[in-house]
PDB file of N, CA and C in Angstrom:
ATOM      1  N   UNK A   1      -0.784 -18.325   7.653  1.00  0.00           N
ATOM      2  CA  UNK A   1      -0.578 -16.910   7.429  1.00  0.00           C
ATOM      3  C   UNK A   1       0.712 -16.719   6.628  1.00  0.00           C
ATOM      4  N   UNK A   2       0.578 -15.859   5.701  1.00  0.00           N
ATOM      5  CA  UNK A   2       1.439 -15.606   4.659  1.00  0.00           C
ATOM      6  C   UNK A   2       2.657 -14.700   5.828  1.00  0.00           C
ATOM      7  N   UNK A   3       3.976 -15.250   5.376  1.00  0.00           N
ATOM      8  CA  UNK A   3       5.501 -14.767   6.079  1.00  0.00           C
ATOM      9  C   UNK A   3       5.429 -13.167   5.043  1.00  0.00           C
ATOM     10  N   UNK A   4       5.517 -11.673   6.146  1.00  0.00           N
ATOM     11  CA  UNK A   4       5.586 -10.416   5.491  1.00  0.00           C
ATOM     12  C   UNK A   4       6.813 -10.464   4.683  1.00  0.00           C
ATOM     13  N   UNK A   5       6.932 -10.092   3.550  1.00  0.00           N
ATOM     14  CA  UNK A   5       8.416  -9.634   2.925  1.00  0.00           C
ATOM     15  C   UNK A   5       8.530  -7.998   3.029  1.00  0.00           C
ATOM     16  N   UNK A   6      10.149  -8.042   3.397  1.00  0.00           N
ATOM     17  CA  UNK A   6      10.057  -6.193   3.962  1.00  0.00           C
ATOM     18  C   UNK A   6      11.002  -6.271   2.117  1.00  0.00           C
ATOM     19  N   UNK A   7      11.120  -5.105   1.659  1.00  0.00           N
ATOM     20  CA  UNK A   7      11.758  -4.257   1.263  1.00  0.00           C
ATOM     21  C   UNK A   7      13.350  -4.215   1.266  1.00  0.00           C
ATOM     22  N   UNK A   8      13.159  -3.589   2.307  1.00  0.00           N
ATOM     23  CA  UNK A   8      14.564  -3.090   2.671  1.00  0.00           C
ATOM     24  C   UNK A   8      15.183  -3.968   3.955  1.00  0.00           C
ATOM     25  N   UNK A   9      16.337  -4.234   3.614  1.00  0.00           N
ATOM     26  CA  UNK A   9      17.018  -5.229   4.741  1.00  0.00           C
ATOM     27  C   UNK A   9      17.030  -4.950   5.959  1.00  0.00           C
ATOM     28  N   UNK A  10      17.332  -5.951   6.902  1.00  0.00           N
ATOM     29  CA  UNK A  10      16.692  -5.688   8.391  1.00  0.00           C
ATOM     30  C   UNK A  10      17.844  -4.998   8.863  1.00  0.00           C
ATOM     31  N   UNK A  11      19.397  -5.256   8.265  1.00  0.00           N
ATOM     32  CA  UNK A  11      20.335  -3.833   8.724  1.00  0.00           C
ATOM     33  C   UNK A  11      19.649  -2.353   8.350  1.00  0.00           C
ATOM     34  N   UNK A  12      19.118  -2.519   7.165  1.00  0.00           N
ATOM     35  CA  UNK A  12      19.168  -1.216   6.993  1.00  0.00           C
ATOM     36  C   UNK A  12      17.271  -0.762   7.703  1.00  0.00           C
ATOM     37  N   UNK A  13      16.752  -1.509   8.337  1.00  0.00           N
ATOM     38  CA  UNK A  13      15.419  -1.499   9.384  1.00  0.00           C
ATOM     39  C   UNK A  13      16.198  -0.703  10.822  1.00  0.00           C
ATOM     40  N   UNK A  14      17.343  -1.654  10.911  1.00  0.00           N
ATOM     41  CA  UNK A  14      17.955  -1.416  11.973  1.00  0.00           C
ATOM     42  C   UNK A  14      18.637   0.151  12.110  1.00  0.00           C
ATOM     43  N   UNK A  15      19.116   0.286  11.484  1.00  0.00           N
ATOM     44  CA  UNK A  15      19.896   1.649  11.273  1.00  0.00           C
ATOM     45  C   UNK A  15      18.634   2.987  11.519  1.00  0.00           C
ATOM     46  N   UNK A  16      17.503   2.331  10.568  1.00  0.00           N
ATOM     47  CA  UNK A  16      16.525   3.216  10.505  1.00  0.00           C
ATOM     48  C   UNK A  16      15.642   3.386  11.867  1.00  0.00           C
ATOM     49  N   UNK A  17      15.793   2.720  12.326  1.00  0.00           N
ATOM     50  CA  UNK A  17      15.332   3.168  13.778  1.00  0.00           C
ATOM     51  C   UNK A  17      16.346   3.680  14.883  1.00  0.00           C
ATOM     52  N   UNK A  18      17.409   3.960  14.311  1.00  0.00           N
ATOM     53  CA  UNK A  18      18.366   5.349  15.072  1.00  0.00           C
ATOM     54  C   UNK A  18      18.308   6.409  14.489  1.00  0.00           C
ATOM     55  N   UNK A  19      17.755   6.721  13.458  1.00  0.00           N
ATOM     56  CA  UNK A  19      17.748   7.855  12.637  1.00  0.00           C
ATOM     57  C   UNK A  19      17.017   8.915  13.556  1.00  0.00           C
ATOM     58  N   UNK A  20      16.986  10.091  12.970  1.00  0.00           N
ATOM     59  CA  UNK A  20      16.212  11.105  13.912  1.00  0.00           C
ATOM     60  C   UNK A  20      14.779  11.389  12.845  1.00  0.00           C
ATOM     61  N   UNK A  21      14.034  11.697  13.332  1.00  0.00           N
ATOM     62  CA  UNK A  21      12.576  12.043  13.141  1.00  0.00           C
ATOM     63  C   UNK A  21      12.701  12.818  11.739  1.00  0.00           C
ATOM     64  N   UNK A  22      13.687  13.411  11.751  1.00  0.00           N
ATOM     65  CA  UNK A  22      13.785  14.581  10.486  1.00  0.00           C
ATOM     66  C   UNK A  22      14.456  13.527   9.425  1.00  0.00           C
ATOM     67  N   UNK A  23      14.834  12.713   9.720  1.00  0.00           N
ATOM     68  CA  UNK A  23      15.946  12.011   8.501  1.00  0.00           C
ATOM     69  C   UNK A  23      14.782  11.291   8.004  1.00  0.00           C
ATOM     70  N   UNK A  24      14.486  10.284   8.758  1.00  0.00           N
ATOM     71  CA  UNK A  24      13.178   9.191   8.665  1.00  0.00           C
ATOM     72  C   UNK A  24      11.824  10.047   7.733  1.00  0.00           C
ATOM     73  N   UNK A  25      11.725  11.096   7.932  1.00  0.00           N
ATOM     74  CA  UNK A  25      10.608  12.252   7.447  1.00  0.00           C
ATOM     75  C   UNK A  25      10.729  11.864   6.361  1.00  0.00           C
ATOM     76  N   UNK A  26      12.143  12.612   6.149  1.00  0.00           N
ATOM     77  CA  UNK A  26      12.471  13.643   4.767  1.00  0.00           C
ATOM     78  C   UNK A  26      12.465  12.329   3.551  1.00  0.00           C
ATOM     79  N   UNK A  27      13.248  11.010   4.247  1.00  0.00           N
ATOM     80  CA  UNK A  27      13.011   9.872   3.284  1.00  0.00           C
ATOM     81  C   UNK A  27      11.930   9.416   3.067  1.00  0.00           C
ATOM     82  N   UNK A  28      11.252   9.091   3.760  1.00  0.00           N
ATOM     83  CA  UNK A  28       9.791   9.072   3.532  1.00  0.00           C
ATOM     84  C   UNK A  28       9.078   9.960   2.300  1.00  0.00           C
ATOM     85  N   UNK A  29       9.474  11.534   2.178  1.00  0.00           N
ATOM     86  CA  UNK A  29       9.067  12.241   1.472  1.00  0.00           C
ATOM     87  C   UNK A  29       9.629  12.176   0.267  1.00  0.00           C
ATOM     88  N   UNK A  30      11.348  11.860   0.037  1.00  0.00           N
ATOM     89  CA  UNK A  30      11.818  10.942  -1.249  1.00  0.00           C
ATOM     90  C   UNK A  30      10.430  10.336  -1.885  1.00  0.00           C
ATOM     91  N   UNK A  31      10.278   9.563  -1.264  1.00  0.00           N
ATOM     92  CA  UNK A  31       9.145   7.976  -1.901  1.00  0.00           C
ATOM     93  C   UNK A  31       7.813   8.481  -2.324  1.00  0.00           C
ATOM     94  N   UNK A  32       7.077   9.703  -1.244  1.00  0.00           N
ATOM     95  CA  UNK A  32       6.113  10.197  -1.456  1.00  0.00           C
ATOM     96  C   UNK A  32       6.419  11.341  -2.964  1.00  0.00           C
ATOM     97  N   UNK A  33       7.609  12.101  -3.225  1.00  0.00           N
ATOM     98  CA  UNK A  33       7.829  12.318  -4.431  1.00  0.00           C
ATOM     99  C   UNK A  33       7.550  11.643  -5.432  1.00  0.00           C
ATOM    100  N   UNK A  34       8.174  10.489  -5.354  1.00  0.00           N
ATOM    101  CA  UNK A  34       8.533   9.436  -6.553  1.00  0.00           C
ATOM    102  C   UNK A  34       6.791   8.660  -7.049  1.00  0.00           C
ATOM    103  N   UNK A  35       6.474   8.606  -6.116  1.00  0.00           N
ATOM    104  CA  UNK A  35       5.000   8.186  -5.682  1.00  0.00           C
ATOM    105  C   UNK A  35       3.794   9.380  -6.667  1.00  0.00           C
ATOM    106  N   UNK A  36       4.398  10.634  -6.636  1.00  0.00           N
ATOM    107  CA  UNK A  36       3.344  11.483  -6.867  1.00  0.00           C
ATOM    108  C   UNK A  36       3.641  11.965  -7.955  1.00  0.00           C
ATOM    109  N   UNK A  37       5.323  12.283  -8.459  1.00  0.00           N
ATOM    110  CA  UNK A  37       5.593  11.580  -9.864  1.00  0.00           C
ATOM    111  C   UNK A  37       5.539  10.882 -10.345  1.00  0.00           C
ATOM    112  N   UNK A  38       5.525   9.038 -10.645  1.00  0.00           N
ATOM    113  CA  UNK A  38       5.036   8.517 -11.408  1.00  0.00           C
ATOM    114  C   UNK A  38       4.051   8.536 -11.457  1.00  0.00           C
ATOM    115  N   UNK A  39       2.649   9.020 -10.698  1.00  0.00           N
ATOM    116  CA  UNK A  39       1.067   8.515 -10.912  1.00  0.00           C
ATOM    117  C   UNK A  39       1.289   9.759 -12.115  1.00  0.00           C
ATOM    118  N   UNK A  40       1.253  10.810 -11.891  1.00  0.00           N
ATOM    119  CA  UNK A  40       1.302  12.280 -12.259  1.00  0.00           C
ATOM    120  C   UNK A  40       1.668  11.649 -13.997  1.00  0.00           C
ATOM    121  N   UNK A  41       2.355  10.841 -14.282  1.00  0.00           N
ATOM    122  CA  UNK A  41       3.260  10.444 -15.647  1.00  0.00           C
ATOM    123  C   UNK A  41       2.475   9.319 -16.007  1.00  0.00           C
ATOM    124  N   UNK A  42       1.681   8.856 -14.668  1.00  0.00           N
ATOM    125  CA  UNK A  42       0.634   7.551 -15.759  1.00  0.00           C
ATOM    126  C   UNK A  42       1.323   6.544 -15.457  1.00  0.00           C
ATOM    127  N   UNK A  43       2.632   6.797 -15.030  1.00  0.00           N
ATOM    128  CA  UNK A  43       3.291   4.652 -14.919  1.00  0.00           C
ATOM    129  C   UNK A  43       3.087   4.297 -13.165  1.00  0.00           C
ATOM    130  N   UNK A  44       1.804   3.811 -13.268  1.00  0.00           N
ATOM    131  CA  UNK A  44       1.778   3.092 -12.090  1.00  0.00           C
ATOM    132  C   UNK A  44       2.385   2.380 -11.908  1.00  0.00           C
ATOM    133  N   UNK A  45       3.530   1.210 -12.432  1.00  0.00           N
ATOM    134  CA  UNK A  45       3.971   0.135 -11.649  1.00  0.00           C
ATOM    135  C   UNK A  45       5.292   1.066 -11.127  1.00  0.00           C
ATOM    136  N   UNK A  46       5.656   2.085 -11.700  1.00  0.00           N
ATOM    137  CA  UNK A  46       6.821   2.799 -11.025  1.00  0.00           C
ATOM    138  C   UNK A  46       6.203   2.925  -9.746  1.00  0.00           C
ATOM    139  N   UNK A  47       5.275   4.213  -9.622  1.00  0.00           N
ATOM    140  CA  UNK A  47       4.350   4.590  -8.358  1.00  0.00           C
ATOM    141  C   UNK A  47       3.998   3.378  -7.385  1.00  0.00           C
ATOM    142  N   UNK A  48       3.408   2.504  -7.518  1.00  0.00           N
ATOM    143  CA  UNK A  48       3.099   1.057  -7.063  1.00  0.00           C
ATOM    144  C   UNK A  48       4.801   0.959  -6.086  1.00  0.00           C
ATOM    145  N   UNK A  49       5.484   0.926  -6.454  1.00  0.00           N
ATOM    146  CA  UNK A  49       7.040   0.670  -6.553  1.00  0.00           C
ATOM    147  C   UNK A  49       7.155   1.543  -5.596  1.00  0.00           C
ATOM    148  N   UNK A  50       7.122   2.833  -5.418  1.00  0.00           N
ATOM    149  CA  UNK A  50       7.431   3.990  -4.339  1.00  0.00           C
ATOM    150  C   UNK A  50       6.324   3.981  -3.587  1.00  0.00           C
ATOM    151  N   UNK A  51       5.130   3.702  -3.596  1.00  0.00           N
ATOM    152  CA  UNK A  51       3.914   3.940  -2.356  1.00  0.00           C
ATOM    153  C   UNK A  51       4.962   2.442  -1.887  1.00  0.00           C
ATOM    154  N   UNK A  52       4.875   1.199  -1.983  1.00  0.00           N
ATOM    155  CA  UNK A  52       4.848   0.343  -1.126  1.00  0.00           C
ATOM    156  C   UNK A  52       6.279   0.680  -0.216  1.00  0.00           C
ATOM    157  N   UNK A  53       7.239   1.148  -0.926  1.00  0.00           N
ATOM    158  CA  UNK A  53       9.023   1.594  -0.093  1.00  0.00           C
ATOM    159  C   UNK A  53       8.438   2.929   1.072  1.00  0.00           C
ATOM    160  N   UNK A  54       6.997   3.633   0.502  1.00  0.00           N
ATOM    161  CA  UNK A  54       6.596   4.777   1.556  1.00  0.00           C
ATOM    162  C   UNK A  54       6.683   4.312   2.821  1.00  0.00           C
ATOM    163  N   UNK A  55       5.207   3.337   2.798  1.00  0.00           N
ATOM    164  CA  UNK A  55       4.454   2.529   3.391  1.00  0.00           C
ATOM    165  C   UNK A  55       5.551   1.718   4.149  1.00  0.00           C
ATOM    166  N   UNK A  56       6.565   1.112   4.007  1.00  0.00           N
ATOM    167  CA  UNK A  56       7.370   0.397   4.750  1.00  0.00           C
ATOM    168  C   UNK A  56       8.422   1.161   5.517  1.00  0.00           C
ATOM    169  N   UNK A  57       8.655   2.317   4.847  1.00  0.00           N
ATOM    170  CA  UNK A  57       9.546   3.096   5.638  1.00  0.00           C
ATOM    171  C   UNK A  57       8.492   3.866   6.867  1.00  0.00           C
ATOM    172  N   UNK A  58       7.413   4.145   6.796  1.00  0.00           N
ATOM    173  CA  UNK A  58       5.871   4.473   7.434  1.00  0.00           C
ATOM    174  C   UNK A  58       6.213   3.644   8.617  1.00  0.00           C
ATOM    175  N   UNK A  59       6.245   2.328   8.380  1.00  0.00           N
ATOM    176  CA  UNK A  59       5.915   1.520   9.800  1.00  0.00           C
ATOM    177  C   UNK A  59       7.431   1.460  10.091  1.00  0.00           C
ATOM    178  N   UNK A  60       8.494   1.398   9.510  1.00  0.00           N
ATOM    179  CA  UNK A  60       9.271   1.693  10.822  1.00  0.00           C
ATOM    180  C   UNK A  60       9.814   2.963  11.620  1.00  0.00           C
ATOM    181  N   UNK A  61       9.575   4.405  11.160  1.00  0.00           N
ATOM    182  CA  UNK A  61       9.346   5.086  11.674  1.00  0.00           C
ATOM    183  C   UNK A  61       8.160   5.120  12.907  1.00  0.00           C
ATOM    184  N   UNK A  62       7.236   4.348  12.593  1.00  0.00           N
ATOM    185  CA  UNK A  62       6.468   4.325  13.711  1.00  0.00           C
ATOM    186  C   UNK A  62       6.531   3.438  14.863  1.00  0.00           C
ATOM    187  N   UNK A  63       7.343   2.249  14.480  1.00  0.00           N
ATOM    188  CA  UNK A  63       8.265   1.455  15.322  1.00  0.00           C
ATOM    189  C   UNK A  63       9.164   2.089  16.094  1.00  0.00           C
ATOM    190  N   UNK A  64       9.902   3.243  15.493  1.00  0.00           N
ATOM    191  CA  UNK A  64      10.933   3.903  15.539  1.00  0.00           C
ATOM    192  C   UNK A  64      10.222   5.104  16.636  1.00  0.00           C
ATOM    193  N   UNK A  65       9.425   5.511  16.841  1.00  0.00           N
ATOM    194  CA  UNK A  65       8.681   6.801  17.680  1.00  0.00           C
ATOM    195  C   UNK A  65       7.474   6.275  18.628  1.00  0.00           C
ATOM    196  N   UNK A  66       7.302   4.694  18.432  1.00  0.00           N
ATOM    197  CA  UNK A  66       6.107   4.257  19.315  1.00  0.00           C
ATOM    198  C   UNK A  66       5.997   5.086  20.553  1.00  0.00           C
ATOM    199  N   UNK A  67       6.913   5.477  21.504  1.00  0.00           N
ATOM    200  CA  UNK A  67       7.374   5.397  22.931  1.00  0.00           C
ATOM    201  C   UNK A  67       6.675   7.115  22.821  1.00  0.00           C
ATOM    202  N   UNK A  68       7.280   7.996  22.301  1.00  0.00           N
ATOM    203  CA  UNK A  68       5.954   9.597  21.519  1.00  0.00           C
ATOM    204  C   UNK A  68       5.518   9.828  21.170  1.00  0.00           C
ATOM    205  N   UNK A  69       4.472  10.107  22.195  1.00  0.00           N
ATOM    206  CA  UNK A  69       3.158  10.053  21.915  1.00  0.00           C
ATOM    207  C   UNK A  69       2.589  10.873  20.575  1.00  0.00           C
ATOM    208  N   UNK A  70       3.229  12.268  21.192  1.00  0.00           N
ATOM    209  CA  UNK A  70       2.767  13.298  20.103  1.00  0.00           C
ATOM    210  C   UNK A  70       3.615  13.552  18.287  1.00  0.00           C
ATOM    211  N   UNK A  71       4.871  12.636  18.715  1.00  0.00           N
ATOM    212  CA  UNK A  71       5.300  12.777  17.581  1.00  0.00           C
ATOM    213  C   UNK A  71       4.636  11.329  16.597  1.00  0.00           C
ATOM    214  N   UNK A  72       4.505  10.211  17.340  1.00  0.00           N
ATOM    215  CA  UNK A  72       3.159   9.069  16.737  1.00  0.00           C
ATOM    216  C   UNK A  72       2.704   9.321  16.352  1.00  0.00           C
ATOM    217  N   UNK A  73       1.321  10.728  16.395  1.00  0.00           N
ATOM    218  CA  UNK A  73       0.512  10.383  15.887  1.00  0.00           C
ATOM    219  C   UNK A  73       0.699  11.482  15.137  1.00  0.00           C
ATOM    220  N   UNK A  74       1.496  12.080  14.832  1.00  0.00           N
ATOM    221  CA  UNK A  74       2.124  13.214  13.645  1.00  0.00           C
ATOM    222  C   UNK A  74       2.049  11.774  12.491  1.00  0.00           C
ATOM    223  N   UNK A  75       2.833  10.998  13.084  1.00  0.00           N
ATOM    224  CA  UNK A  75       3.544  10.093  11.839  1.00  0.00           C
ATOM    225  C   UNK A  75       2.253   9.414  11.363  1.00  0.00           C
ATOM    226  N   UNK A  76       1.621   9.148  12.295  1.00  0.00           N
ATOM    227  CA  UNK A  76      -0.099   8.078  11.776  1.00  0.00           C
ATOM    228  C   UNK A  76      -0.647   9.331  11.360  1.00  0.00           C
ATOM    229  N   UNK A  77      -0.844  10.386  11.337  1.00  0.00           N
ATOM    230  CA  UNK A  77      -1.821  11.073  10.151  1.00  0.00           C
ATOM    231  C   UNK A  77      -1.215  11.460   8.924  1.00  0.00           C
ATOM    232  N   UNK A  78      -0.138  11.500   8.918  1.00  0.00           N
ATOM    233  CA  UNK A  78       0.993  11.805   7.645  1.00  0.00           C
ATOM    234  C   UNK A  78       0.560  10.588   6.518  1.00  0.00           C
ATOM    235  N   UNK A  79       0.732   9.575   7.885  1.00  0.00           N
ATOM    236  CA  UNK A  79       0.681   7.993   6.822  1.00  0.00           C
ATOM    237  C   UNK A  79      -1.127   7.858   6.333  1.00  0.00           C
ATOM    238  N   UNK A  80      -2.013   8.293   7.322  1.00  0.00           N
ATOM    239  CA  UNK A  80      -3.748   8.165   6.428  1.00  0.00           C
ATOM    240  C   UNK A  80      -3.507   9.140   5.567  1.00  0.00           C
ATOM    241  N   UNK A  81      -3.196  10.399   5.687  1.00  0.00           N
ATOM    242  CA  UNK A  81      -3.379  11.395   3.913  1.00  0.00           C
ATOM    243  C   UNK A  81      -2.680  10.477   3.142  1.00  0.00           C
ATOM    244  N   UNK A  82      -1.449   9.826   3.090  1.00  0.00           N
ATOM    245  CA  UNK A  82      -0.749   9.473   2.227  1.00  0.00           C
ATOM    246  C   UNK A  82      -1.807   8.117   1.692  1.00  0.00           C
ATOM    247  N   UNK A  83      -2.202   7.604   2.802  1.00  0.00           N
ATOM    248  CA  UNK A  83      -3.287   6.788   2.400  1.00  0.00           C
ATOM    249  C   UNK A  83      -4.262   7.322   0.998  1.00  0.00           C
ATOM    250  N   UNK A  84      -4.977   7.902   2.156  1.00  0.00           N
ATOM    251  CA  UNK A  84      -5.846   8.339   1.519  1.00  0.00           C
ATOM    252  C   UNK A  84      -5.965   9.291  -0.310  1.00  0.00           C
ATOM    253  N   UNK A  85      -4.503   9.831   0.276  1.00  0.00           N
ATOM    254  CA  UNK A  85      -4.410   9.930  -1.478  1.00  0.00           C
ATOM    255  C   UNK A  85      -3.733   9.204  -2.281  1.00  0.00           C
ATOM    256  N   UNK A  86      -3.360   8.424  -1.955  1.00  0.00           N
ATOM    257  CA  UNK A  86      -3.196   7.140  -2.948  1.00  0.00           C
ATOM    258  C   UNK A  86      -4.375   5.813  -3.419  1.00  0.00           C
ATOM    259  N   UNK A  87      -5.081   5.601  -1.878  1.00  0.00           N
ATOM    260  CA  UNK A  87      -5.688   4.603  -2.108  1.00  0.00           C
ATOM    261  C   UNK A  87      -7.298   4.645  -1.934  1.00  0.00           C
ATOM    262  N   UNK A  88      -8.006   5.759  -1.859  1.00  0.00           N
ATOM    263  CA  UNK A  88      -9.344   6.062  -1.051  1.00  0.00           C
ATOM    264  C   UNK A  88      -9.799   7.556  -1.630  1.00  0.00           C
ATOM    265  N   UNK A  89      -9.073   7.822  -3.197  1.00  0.00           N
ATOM    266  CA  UNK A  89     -10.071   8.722  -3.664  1.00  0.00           C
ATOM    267  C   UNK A  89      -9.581  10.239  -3.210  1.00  0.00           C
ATOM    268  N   UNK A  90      -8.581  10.053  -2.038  1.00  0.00           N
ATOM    269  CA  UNK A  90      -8.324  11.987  -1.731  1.00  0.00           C
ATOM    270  C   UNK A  90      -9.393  12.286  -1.129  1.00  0.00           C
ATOM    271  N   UNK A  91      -9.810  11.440  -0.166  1.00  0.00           N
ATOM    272  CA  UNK A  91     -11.471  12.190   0.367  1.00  0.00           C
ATOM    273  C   UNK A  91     -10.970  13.614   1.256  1.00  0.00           C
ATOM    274  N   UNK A  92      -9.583  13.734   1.160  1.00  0.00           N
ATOM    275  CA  UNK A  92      -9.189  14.901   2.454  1.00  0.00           C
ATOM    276  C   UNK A  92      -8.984  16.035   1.331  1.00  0.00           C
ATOM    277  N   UNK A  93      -8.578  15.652   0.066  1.00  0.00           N
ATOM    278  CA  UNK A  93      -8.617  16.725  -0.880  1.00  0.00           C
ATOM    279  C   UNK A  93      -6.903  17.695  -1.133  1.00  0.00           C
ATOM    280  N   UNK A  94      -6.179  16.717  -0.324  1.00  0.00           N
ATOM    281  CA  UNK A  94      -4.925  16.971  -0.661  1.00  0.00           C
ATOM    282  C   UNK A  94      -4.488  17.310  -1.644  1.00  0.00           C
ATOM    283  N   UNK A  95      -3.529  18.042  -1.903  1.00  0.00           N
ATOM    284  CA  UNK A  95      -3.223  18.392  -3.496  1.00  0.00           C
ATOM    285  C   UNK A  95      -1.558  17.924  -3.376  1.00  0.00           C
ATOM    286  N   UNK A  96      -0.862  17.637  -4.287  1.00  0.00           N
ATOM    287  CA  UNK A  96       0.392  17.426  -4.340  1.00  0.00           C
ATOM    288  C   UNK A  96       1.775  18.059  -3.824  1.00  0.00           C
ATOM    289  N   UNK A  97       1.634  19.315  -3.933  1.00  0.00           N
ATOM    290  CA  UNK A  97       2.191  20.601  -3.849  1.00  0.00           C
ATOM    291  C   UNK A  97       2.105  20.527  -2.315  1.00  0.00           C
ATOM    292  N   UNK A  98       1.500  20.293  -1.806  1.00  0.00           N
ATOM    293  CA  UNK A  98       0.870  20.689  -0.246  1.00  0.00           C
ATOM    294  C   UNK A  98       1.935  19.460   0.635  1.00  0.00           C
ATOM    295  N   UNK A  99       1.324  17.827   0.063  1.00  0.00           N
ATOM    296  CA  UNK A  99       2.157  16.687   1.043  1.00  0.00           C
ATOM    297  C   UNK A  99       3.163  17.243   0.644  1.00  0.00           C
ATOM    298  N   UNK A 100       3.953  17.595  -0.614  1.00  0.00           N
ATOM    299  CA  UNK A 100       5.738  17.374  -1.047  1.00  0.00           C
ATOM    300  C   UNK A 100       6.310  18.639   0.100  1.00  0.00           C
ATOM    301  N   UNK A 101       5.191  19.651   0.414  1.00  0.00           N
ATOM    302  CA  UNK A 101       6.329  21.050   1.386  1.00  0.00           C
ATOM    303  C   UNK A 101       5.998  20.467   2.315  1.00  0.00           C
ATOM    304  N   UNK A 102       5.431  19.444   3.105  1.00  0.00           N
ATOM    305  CA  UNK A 102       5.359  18.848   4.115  1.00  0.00           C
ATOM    306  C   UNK A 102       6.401  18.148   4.779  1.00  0.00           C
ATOM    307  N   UNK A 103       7.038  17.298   3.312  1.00  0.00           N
ATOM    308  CA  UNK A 103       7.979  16.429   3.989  1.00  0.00           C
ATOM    309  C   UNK A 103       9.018  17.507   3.356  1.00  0.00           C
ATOM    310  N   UNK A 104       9.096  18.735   2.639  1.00  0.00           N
ATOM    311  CA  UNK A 104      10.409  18.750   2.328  1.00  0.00           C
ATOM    312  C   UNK A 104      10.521  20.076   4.178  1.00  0.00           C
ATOM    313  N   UNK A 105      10.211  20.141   4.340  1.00  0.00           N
ATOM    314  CA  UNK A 105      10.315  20.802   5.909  1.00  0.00           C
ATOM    315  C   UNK A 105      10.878  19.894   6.593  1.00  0.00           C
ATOM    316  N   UNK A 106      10.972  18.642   6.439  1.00  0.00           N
ATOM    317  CA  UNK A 106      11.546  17.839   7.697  1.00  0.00           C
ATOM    318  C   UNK A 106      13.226  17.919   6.469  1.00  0.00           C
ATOM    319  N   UNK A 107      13.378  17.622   5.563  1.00  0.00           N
ATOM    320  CA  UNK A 107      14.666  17.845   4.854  1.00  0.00           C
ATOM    321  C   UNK A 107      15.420  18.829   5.038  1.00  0.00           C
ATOM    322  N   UNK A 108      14.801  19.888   5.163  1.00  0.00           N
ATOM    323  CA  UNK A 108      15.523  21.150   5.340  1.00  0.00           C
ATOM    324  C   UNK A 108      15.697  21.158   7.426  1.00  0.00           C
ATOM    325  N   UNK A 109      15.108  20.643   7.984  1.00  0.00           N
ATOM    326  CA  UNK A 109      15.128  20.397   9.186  1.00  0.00           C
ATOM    327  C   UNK A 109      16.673  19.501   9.695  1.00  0.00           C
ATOM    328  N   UNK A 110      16.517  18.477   8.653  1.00  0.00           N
ATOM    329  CA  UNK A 110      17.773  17.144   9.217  1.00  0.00           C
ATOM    330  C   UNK A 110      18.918  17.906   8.614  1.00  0.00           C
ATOM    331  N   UNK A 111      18.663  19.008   7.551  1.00  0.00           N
ATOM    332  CA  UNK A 111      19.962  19.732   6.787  1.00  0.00           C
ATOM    333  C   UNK A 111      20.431  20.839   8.075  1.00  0.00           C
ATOM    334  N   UNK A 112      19.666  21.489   8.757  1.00  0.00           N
ATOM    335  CA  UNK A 112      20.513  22.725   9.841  1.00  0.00           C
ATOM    336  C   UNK A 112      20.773  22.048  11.082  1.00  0.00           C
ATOM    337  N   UNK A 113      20.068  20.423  10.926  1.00  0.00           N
ATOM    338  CA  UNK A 113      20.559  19.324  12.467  1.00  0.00           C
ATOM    339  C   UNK A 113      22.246  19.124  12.078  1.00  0.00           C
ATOM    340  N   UNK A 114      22.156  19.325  10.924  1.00  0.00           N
ATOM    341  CA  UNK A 114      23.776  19.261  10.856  1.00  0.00           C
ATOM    342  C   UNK A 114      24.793  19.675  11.395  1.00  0.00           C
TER     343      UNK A 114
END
């Protein structure tokens, strides 16, 4: 079995699982930007580049919330649309505009946690 390569360093894995729900979100939604701008511009290997940093920041947030219940499975349906509109056609019919005020609600959330 092939050894996973993460991304992002296991300090900064580490850190990310003290973060609060709103921080972890809103970065997430960074990537899902960057993700929905480059397809939007045609350069997939940029996009390619931000879905996989999504996707990894995805599972440790969910590492990060295993133990809640209800906030889990917030994070596992966030992560199938994101799926799904990246990799499966949009069968949910998401539009762009719609995921980006999704996560920018958790940004403006970690901004008045201040």
């Amino acid at each position: 079995m092939a050894e996973l390569k993460y991304i992002h360093s296991a300090e900064a894995r580490d850190k990310w699982l003290t973060e609060s729900i709103e921080y972890q979100m809103g970065n997430i939604g960074s990537e899902v930007s960057r993700a929905l701008k480059w397809t939007a511009k045609g350069n997939q290997k940029r996009a390619d580049v931000a879905i996989d940093r999504a996707l990894e920041l995805f599972d440790f947030t969910i590492e990060a919330n295993r133990r809640n219940r209800p906030r889990l499975m917030e994070i596992l349906v966030a992560r199938e649309e994101f799926c799904d509109y990246f990799f499966a056609g949009n069968s949910w019919g998401t539009k762009p505009e719609q995921m980006q005020k999704y996560y920018d609600g958790f940004v403006m959330m970690e901004q008045l946690r201040k």
